[in-house]
Protein backbone atom coordinates (compact mmCIF):
# COMPACT_ATOMS: atom_id res chain seq x y z
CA UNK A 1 -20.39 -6.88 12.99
CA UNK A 2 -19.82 -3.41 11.54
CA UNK A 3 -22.76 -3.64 9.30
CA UNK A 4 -24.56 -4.36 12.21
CA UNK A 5 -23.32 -1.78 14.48
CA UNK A 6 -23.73 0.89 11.35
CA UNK A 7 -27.29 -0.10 11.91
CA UNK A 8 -27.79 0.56 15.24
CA UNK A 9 -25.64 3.56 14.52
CA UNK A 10 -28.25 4.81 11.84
CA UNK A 11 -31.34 4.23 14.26
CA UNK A 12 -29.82 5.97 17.00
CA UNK A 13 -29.82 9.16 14.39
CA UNK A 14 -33.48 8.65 13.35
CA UNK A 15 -34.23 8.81 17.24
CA UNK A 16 -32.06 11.88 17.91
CA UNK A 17 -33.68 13.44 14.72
CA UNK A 18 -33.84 16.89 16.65
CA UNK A 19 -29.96 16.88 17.17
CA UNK A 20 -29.39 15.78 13.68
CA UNK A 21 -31.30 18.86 12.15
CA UNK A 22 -29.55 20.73 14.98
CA UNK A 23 -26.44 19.92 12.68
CA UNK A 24 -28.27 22.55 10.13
CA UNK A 25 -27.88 25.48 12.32
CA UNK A 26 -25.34 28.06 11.44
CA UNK A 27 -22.19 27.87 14.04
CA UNK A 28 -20.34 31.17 12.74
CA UNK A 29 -19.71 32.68 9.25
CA UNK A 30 -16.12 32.37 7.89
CA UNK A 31 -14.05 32.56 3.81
CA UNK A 32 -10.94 32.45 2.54
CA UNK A 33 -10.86 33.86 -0.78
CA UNK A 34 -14.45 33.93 -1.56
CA UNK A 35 -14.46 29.86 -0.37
CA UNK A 36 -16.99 29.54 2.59
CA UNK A 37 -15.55 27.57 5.56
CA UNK A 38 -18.06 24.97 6.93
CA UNK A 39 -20.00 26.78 8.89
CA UNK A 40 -22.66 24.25 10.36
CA UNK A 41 -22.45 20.99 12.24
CA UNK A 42 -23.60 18.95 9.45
CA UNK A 43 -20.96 20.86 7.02
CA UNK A 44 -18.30 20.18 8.79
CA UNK A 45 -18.95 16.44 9.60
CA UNK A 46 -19.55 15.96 5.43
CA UNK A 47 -15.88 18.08 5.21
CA UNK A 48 -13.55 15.68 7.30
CA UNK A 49 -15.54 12.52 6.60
CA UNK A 50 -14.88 13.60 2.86
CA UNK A 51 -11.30 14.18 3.67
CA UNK A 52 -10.82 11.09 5.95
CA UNK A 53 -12.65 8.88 2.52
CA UNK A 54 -10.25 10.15 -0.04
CA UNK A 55 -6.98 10.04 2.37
CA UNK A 56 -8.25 6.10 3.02
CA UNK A 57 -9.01 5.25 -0.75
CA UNK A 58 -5.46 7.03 -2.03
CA UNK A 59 -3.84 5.34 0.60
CA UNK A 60 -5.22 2.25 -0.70
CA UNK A 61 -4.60 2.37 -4.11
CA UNK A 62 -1.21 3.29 -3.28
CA UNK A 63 -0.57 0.19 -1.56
CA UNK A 64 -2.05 -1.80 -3.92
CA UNK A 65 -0.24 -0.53 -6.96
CA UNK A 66 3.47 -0.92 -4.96
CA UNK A 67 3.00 -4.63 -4.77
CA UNK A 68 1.18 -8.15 -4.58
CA UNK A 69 -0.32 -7.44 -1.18
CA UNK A 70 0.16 -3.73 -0.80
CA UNK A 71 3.22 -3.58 -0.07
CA UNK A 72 2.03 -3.92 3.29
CA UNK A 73 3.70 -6.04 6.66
CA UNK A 74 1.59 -8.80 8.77
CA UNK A 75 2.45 -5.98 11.30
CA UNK A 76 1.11 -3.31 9.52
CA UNK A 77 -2.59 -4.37 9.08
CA UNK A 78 -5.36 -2.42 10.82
CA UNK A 79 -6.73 -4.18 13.91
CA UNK A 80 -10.12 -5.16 14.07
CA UNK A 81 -11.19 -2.47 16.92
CA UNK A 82 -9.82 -0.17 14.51
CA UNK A 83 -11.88 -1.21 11.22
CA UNK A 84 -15.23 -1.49 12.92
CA UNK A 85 -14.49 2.46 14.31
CA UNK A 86 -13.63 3.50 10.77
CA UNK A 87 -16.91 1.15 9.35
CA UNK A 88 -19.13 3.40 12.21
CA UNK A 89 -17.46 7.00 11.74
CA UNK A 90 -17.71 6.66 7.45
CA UNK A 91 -21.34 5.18 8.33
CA UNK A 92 -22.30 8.42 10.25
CA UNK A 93 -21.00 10.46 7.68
CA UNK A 94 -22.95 8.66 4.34
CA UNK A 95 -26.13 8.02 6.83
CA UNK A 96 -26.10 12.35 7.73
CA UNK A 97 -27.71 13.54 4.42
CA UNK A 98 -29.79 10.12 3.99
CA UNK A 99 -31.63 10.53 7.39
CA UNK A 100 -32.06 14.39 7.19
CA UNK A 101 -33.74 13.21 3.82
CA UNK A 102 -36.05 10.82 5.22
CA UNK A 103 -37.37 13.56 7.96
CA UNK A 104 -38.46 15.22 5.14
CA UNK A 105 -39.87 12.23 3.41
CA UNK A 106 -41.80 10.62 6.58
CA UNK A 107 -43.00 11.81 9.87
CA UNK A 108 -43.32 8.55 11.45
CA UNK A 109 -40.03 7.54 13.14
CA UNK A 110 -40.67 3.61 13.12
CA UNK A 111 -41.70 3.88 9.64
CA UNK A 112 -38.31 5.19 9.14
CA UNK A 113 -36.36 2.51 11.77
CA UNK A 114 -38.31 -0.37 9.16
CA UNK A 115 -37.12 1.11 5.88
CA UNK A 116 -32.96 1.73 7.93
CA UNK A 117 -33.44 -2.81 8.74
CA UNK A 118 -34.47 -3.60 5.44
CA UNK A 119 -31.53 -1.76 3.28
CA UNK A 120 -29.40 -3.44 5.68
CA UNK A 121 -30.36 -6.95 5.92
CA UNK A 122 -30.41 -6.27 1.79
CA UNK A 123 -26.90 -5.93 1.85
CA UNK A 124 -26.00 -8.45 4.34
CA UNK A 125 -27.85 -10.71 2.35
CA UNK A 126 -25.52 -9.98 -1.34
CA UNK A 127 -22.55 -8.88 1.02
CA UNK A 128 -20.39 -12.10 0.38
CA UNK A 129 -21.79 -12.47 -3.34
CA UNK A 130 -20.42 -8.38 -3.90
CA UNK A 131 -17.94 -9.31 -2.00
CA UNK A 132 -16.36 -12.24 -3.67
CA UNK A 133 -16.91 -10.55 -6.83
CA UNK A 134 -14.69 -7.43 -6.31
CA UNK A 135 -12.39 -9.87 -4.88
CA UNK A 136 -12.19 -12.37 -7.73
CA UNK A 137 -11.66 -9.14 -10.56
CA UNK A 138 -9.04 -6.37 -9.45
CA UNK A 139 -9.94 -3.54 -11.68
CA UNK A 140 -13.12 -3.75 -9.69
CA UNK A 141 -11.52 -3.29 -7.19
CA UNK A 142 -9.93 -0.54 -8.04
CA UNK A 143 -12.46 1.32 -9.84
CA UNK A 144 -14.58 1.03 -6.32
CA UNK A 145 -12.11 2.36 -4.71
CA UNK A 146 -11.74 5.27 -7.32
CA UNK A 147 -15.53 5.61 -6.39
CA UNK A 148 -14.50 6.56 -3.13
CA UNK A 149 -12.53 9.56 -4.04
CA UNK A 150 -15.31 10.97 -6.29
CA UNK A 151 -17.66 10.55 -3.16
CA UNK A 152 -14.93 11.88 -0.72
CA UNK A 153 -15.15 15.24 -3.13
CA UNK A 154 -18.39 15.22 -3.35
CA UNK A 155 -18.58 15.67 0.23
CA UNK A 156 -15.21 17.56 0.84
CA UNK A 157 -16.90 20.12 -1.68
CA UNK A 158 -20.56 20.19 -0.23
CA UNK A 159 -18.67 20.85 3.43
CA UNK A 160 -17.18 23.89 2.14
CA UNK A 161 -20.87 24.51 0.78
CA UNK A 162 -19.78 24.03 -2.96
CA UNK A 163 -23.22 22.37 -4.64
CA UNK A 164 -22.39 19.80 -6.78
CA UNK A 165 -25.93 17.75 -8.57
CA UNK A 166 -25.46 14.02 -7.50
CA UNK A 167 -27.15 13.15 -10.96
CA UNK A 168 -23.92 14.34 -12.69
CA UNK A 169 -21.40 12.08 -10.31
CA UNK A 170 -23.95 8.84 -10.66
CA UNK A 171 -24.38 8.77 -14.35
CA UNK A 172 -20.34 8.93 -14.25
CA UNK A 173 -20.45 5.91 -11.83
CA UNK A 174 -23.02 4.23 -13.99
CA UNK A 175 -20.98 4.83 -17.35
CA UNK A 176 -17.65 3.92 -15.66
CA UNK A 177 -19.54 0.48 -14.29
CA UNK A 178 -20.85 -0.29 -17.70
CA UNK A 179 -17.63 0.32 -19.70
CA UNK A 180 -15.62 -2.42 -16.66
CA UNK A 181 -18.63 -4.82 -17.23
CA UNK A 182 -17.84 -4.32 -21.24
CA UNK A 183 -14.19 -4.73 -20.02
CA UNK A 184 -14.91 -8.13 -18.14
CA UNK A 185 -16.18 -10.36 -21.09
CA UNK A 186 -14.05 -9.04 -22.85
CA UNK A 187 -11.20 -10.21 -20.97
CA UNK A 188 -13.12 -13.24 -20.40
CA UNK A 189 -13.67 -14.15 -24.36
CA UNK A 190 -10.41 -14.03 -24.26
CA UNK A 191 -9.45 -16.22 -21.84
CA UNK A 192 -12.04 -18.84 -23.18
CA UNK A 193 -10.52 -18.45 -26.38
CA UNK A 194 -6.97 -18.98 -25.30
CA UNK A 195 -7.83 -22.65 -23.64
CA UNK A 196 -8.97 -23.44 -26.65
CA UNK A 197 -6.49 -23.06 -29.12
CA UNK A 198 -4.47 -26.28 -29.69
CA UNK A 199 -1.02 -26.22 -27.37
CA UNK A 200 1.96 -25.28 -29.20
């Protein structure tokens, strides 16, 4: 349901494209020490969804590392109104840049709407599979999550209009994702090799 109603949130931004490059124009023109303040719409969106992505990942890992389940109470879980607003509001934020990029890449809006349906019925298609997978192998887990706070920065940083080349951050990602996939048959040579030693 929040995949679905992130899609519906990203085609209501392709048909409001004028407000979204609205988000471009300059609202005023503050620094502290040399360190621009957002100063736009779109800045300052990228800025406290940034902020709001590594407070939630931190939080996360924190909870995971103080126990089993988090350390968290039955009473303490998020309710389901609440997930599906944070699923919509951290949508809005990653879809900002992506739809101000297709403007520039198409001028036909249903060409646009078509390309938004397919990346999403893509992942709901591998969603469980992805899933079940992150699920089944913690450091995964964890090293997603630790994804998250190099993408909150990343957008923390271009909100106070501090250009940082995505290339750098996803060849990081990539070589982080290769070395846990090393990491993973490792672990699971050794498993096989432990059932098959003789019992002692």
């Amino acid at each position: 349901m929040g995949l679905t109603l992130a899609l519906v949130t990203r085609i209501m931004l392709l048909l409001s494209i004028s407000w979204v490059i609205g988000l471009k124009k300059e609202l005023w023109n503050f620094s502290i020490l040399g360190l621009d303040l957002p100063n736009t719409g779109k800045d300052l969106v990228l800025a406290v969804g940034g902020l709001f992505l590594v407070w939630k990942s931190v939080r996360e890992i924190h909870e995971k590392l103080e126990g089993a389940d988090g350390g968290r109470s039955p009473g303490g879980m998020p309710s389901f109104t609440a997930v599906i607003i944070q699923i919509l509001l951290l949508d809005v934020v990653f879809s900002l840049d992506s739809v101000i990029t297709a403007v520039g890449m198409s001028k036909y809006i249903p060409v646009m709407v078509i390309a938004v349906v397919l990346a999403m019925v893509v992942m709901l298609i591998f969603v469980d599979q992805i899933g079940g997978f992150v699920e089944r192998h913690p450091t995964v887990k964890m090293l997603a999550l630790s994804f998250l706070i190099l993408i909150g920065t990343l957008l923390l940083a271009e909100g106070f209009g501090q250009h940082i080349s995505k290339g750098y951050v996803y060849f990081a990602m990539a070589f982080s994702v290769g070395v846990e996939m090393l990491n993973l048959r490792l672990r699971s040579k050794s498993d096989k090799v432990k059932l098959n030693q003789p019992f002692r």
